[in-house]
N, C-alpha and C. Protein backbone atom coordinates (compact mmCIF):
# COMPACT_ATOMS: atom_id res chain seq x y z
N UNK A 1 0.82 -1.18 0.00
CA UNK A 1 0.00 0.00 0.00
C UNK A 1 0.87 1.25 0.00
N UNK A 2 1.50 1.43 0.84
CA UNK A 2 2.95 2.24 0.71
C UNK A 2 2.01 3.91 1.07
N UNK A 3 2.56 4.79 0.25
CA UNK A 3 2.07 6.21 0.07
C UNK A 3 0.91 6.03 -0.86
N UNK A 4 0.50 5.27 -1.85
CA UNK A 4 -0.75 5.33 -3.07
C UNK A 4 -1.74 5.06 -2.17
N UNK A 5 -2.85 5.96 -1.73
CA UNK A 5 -4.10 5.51 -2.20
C UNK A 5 -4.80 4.67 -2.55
N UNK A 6 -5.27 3.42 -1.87
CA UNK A 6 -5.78 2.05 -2.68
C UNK A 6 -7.47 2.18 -2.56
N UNK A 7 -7.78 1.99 -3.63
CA UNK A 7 -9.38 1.97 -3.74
C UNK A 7 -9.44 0.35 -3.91
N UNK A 8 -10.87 -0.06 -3.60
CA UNK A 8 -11.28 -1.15 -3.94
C UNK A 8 -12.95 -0.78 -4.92
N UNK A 9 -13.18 -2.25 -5.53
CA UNK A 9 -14.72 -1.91 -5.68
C UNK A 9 -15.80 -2.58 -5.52
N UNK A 10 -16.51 -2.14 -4.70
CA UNK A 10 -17.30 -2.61 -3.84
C UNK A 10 -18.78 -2.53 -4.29
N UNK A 11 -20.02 -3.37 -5.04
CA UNK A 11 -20.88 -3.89 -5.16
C UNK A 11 -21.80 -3.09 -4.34
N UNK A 12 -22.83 -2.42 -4.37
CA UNK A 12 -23.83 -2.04 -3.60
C UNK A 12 -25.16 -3.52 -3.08
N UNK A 13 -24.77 -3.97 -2.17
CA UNK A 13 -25.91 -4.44 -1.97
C UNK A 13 -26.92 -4.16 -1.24
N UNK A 14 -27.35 -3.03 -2.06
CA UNK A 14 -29.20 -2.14 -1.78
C UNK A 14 -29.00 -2.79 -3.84
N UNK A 15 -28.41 -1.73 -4.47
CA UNK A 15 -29.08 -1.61 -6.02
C UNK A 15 -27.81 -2.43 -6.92
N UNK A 16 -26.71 -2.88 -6.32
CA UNK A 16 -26.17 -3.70 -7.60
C UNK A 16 -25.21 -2.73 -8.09
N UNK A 17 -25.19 -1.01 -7.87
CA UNK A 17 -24.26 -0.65 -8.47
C UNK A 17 -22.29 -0.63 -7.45
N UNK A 18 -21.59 -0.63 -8.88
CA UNK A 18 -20.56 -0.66 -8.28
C UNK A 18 -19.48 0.24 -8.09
N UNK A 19 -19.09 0.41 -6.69
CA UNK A 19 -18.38 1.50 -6.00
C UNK A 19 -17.22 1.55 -5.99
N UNK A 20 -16.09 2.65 -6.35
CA UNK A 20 -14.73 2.77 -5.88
C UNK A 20 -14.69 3.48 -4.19
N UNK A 21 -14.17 2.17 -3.41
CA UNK A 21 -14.42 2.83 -2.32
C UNK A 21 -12.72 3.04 -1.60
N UNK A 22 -12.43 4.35 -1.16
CA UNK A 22 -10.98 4.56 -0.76
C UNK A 22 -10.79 3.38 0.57
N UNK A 23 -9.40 3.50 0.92
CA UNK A 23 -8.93 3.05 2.00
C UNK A 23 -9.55 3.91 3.28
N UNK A 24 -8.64 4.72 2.72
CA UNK A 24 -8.75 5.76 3.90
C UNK A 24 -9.58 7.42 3.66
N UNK A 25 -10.37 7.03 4.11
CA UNK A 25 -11.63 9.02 4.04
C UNK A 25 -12.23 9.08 5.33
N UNK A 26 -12.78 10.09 5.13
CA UNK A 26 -13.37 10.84 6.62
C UNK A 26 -14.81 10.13 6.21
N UNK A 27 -15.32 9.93 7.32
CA UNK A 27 -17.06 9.55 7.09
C UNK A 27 -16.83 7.81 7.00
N UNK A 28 -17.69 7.16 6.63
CA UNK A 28 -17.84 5.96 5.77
C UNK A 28 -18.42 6.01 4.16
N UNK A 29 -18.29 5.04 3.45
CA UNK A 29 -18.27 5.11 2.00
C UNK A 29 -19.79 4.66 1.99
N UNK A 30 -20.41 5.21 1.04
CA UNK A 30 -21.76 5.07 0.37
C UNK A 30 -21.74 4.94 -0.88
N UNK A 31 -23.41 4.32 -1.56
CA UNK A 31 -23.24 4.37 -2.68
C UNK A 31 -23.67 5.52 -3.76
N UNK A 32 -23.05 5.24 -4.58
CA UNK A 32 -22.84 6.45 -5.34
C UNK A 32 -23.81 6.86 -6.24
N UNK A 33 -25.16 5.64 -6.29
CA UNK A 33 -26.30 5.38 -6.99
C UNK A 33 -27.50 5.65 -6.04
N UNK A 34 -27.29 4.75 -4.69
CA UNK A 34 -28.76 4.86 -3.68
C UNK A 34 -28.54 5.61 -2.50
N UNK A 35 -27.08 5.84 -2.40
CA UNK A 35 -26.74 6.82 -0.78
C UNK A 35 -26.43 5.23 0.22
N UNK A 36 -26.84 4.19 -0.02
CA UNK A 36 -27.05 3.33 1.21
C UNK A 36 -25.48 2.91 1.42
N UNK A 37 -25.19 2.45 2.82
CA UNK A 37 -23.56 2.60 3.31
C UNK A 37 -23.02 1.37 2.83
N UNK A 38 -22.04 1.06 2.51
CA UNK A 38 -21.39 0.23 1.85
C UNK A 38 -20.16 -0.58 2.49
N UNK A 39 -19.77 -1.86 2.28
CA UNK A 39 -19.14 -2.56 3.76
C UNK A 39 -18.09 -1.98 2.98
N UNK A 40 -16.89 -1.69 4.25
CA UNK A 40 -15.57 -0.78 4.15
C UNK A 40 -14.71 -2.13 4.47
N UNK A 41 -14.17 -2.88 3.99
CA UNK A 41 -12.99 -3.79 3.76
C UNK A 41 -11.51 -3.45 2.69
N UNK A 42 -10.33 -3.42 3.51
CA UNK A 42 -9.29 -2.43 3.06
C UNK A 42 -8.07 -3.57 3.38
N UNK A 43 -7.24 -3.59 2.88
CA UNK A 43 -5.76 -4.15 3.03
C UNK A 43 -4.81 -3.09 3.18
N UNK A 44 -4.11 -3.45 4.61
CA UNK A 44 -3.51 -2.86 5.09
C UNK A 44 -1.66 -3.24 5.37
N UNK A 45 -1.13 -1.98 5.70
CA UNK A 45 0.35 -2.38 5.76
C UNK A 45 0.99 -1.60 6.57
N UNK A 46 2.32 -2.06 7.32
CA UNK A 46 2.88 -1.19 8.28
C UNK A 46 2.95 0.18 7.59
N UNK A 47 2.91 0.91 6.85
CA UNK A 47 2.97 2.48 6.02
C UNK A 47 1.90 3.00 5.93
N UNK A 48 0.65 2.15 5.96
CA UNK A 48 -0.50 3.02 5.96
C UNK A 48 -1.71 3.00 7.03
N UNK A 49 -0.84 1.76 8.15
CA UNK A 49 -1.77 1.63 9.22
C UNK A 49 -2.15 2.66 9.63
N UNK A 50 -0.98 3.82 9.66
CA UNK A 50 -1.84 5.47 11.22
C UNK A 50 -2.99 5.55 10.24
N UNK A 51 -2.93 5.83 8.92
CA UNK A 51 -4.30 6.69 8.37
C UNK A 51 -5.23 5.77 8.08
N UNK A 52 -4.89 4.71 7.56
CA UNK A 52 -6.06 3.79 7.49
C UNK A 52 -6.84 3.15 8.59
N UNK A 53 -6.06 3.16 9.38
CA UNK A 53 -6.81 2.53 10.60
C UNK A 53 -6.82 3.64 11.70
N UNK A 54 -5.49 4.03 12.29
CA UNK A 54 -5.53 4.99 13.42
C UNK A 54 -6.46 6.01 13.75
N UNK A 55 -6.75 6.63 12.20
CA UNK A 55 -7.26 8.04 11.86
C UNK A 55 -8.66 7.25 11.28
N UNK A 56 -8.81 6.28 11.83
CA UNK A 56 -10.45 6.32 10.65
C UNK A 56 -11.65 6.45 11.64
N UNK A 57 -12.65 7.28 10.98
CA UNK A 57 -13.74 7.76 11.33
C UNK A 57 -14.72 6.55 12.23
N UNK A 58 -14.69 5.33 12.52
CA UNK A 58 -15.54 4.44 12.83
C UNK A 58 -14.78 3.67 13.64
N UNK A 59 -14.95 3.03 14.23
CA UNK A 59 -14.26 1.90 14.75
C UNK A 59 -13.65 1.05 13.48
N UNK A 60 -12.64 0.75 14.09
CA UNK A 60 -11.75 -0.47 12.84
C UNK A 60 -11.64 -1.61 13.54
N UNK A 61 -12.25 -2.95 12.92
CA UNK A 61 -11.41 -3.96 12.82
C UNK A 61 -10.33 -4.47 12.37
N UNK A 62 -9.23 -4.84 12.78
CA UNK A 62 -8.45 -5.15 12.13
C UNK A 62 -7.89 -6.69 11.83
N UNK A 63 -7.87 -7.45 11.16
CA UNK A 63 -7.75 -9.18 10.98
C UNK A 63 -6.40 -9.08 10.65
N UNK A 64 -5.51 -9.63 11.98
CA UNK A 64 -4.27 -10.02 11.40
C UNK A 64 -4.27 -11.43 11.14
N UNK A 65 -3.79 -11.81 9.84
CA UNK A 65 -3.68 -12.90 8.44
C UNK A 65 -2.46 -13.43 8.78
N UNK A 66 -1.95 -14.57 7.70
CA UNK A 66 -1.11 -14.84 7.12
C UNK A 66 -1.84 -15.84 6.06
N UNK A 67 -0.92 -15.62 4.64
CA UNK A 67 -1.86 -16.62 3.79
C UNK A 67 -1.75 -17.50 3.58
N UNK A 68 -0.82 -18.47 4.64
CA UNK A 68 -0.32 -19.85 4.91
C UNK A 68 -1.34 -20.19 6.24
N UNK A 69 -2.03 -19.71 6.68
CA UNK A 69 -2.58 -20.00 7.28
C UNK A 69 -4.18 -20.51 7.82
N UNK A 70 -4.00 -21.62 7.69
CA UNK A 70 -5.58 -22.40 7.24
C UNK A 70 -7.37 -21.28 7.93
N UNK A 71 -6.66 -21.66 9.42
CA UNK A 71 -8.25 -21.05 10.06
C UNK A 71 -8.01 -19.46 9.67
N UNK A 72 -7.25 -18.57 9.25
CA UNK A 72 -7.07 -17.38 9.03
C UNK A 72 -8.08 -17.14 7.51
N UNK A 73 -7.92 -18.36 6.96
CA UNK A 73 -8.80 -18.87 5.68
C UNK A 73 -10.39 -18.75 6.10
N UNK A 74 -10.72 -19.39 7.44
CA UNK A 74 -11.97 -19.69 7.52
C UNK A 74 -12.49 -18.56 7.93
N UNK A 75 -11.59 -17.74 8.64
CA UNK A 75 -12.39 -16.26 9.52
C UNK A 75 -12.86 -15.44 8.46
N UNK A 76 -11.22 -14.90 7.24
CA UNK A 76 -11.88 -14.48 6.24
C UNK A 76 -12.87 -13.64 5.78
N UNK A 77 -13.71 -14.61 5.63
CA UNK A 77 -15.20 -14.66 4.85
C UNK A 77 -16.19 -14.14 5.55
N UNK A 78 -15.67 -14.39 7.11
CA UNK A 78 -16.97 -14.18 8.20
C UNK A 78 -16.58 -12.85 8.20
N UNK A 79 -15.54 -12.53 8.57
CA UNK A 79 -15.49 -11.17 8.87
C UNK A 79 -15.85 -9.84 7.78
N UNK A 80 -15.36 -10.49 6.02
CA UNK A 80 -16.22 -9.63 5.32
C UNK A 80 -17.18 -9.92 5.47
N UNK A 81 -18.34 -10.94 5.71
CA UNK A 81 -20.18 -10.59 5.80
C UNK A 81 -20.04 -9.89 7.06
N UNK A 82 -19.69 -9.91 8.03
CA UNK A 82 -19.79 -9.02 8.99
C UNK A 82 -19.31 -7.36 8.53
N UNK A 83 -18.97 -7.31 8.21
CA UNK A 83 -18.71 -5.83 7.64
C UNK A 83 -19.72 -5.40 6.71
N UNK A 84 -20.19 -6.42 6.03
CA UNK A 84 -21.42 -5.96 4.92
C UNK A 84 -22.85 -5.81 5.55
N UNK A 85 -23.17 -6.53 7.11
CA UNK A 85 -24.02 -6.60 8.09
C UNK A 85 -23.65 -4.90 8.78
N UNK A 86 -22.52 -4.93 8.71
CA UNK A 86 -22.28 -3.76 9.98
C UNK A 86 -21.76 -2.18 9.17
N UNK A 87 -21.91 -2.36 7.63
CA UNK A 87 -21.52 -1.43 7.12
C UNK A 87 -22.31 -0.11 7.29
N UNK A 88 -21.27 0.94 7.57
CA UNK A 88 -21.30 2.67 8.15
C UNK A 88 -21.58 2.59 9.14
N UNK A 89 -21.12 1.33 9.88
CA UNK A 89 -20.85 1.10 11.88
C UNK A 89 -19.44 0.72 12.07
N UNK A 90 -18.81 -0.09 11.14
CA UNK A 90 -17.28 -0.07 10.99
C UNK A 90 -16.59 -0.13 10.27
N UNK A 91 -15.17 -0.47 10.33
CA UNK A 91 -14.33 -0.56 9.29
C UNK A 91 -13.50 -1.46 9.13
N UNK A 92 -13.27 -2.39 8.35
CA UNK A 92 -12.29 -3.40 8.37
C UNK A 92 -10.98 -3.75 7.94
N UNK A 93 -9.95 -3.97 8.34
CA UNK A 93 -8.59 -3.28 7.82
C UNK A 93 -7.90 -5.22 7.95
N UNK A 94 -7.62 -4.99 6.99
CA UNK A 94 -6.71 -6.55 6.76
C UNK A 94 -5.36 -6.54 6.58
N UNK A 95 -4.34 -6.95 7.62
CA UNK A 95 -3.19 -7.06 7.69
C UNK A 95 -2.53 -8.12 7.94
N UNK A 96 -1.74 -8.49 6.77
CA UNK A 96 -0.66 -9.58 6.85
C UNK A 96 0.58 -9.68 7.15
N UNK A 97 0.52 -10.43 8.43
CA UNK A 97 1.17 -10.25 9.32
C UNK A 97 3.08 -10.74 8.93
N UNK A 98 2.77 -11.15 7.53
CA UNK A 98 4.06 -11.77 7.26
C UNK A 98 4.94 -10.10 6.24
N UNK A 99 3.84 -9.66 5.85
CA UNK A 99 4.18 -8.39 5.13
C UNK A 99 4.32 -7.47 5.74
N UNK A 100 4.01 -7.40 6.99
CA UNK A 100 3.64 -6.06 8.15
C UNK A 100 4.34 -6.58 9.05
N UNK A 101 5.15 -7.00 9.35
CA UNK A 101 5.61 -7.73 11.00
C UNK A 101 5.91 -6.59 12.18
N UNK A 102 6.33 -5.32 11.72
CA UNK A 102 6.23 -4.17 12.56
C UNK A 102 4.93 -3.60 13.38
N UNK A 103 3.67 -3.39 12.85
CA UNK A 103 2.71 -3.59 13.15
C UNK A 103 2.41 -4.60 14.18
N UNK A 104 2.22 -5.90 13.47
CA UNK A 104 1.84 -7.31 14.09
C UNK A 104 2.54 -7.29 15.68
N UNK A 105 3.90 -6.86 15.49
CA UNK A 105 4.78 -6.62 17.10
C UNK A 105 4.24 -5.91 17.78
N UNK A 106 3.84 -4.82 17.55
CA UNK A 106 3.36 -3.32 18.00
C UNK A 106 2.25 -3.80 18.77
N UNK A 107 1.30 -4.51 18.25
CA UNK A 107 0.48 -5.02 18.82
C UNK A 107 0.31 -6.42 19.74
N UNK A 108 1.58 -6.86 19.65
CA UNK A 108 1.68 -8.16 20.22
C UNK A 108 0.78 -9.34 19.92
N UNK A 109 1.14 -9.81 18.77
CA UNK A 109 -0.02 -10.45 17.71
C UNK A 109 1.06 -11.65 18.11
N UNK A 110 0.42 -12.79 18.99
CA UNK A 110 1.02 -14.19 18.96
C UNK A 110 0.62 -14.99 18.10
N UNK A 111 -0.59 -15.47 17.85
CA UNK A 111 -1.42 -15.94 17.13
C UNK A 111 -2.32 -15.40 16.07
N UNK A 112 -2.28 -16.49 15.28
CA UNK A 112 -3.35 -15.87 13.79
C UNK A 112 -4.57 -16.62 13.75
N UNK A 113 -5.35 -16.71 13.07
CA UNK A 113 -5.89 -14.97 13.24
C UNK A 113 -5.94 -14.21 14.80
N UNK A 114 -6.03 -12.93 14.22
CA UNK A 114 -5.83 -12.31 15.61
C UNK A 114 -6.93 -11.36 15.05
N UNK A 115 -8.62 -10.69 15.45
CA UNK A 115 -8.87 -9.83 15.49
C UNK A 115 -9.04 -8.64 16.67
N UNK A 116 -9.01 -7.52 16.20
CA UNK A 116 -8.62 -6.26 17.18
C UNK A 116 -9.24 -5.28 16.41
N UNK A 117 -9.90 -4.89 17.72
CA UNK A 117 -11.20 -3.75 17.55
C UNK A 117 -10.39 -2.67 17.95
N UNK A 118 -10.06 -1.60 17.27
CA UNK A 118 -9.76 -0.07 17.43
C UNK A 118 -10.77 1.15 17.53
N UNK A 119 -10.88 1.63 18.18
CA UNK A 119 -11.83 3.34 17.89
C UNK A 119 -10.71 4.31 18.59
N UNK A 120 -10.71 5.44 17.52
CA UNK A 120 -9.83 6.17 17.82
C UNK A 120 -8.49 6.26 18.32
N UNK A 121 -7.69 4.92 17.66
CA UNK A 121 -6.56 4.39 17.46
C UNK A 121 -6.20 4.11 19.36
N UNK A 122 -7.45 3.62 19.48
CA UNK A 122 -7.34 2.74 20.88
C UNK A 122 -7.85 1.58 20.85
N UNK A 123 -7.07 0.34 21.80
CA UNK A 123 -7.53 -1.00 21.64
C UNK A 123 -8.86 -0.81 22.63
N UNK A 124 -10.25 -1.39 22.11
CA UNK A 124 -11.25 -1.87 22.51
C UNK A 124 -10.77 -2.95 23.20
N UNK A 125 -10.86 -4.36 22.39
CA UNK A 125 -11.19 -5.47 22.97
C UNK A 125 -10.19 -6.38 21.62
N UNK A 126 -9.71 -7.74 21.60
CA UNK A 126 -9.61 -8.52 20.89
C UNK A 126 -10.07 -9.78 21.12
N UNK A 127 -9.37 -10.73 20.07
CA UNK A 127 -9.95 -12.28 19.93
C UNK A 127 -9.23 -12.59 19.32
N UNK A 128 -8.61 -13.73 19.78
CA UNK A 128 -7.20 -14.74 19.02
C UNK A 128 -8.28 -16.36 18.64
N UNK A 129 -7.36 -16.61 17.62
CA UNK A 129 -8.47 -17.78 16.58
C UNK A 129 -9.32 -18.07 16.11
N UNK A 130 -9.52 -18.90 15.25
CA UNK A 130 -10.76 -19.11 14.59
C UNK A 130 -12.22 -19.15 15.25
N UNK A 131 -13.67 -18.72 15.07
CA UNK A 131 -14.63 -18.90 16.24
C UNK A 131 -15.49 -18.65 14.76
N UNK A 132 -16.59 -19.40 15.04
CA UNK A 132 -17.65 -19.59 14.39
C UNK A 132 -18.54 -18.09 14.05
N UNK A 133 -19.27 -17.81 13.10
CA UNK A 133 -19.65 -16.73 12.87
C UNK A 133 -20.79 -16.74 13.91
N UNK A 134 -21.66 -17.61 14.72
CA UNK A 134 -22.68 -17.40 14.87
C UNK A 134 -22.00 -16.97 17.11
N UNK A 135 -20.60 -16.95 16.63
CA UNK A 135 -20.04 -16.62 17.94
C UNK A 135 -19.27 -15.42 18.09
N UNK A 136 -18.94 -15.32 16.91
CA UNK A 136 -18.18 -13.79 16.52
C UNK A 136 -19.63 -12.72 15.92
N UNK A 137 -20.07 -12.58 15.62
CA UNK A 137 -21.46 -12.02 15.31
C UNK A 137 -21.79 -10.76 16.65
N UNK A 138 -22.63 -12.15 17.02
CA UNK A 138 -22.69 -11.14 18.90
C UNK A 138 -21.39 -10.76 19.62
N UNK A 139 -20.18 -11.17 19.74
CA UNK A 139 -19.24 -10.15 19.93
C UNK A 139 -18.84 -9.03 19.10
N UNK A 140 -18.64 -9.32 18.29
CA UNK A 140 -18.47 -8.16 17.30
C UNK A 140 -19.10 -6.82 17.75
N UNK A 141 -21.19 -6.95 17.38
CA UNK A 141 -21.69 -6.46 17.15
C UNK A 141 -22.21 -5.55 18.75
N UNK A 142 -21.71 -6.26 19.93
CA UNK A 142 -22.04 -5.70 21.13
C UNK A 142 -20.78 -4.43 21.39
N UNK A 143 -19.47 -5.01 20.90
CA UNK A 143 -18.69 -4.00 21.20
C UNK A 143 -18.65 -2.75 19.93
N UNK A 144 -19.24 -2.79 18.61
CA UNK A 144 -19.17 -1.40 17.56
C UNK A 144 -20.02 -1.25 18.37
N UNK A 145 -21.18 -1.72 18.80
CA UNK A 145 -22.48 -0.67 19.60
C UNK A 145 -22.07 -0.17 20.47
N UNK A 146 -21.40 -0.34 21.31
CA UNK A 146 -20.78 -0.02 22.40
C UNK A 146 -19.78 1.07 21.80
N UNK A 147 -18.94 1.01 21.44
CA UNK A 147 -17.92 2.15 21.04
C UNK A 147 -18.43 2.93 20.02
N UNK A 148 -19.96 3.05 19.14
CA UNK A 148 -20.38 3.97 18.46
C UNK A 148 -21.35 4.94 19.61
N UNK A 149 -21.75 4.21 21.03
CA UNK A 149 -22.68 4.84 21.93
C UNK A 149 -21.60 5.74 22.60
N UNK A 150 -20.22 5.30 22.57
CA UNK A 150 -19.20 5.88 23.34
C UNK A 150 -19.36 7.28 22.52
N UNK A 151 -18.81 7.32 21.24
CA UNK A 151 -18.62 8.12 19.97
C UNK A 151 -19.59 8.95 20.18
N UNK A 152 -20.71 8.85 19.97
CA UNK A 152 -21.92 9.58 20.03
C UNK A 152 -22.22 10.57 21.37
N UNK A 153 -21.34 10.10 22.50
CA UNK A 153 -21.94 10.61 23.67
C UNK A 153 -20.72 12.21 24.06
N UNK A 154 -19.57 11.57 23.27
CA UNK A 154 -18.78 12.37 23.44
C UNK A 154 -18.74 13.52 22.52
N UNK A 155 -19.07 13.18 21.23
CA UNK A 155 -19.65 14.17 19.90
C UNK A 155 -20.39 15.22 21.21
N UNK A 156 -21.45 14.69 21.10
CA UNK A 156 -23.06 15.61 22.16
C UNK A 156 -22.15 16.53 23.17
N UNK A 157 -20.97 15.79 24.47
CA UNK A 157 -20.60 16.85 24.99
C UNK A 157 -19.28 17.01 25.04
N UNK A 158 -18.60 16.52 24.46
CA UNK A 158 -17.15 17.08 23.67
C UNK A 158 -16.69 16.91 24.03
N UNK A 159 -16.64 15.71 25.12
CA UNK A 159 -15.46 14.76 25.99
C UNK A 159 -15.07 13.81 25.31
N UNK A 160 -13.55 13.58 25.97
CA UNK A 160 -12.88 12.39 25.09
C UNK A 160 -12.62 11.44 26.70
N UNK A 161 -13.23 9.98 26.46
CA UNK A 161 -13.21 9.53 27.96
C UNK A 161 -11.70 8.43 27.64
């Protein structure tokens, strides 16, 4: 990822049309046809972690990978439908941990998969290994609620807790 700018393109599923959606912007990405929010899934690297992840507007997930690695295979998938469930509530940032190892340290990433919930380039909460979607789902989705009620409360009176 380096210094460029990486767009992806991302499928509207409200109308089918298809989106160039950045890495890294202020807000979350919508579509460019119906307005409706669009899941934010990004590949990430030690050079563009501060802005892509540090600096991003929503809470970030982040999935540290390797692509030798089987159950890192199975999470995957769950974690993009979860982003397409939770899209313009978070953000999902994918880092491989064999390409990034500076990062991966930084964070003390023993195990893969490793996901790690960020808001405002602070650790929430994580989860080391593979776990079934119908178990990662309700975690997931209790802690963006939780750190978007945080977000919201502090917007209203301009505290940072």
């Amino acid at each position: 990822m380096g210094d460029t700018p990486v767009a992806r393109i991302v499928t509207c599923p409200q109308c089918g049309k298809r989106n160039r959606v950045k890495s890294a912007a202020a807000g979350y990405p919508h579509c460019q046809n119906c307005g409706a929010p669009l899941p934010w899934v990004v590949d990430v690297d030690d050079a563009g972690f501060r802005e892509v992840v540090l600096q991003a507007s929503l809470p970030a997930l982040v999935d540290f990978w390797a692509p030798w690695c089987g159950p890192c295979r199975v999470v995957s998938p769950i974690v993009e439908r979860l982003a397409g469930t939770l899209a313009g509530k978070m953000k999902v940032a994918k880092l491989n941990t064999d390409a990034s190892p500076a990062t991966a340290n930084q964070y003390g990433i023993r195990g893969i998969p490793t996901l790690v919930l960020l808001q405002d380039g602070k650790e929430i909460d994580r989860i080391t290994g593979a776990m079934p979607e119908s178990a990662l789902r309700p975690w997931l989705e209790q802690r963006v609620q939780k750190a978007s009620s945080r977000a919201a409360s502090e917007s209203i009176t301009g505290e940072r807790r």
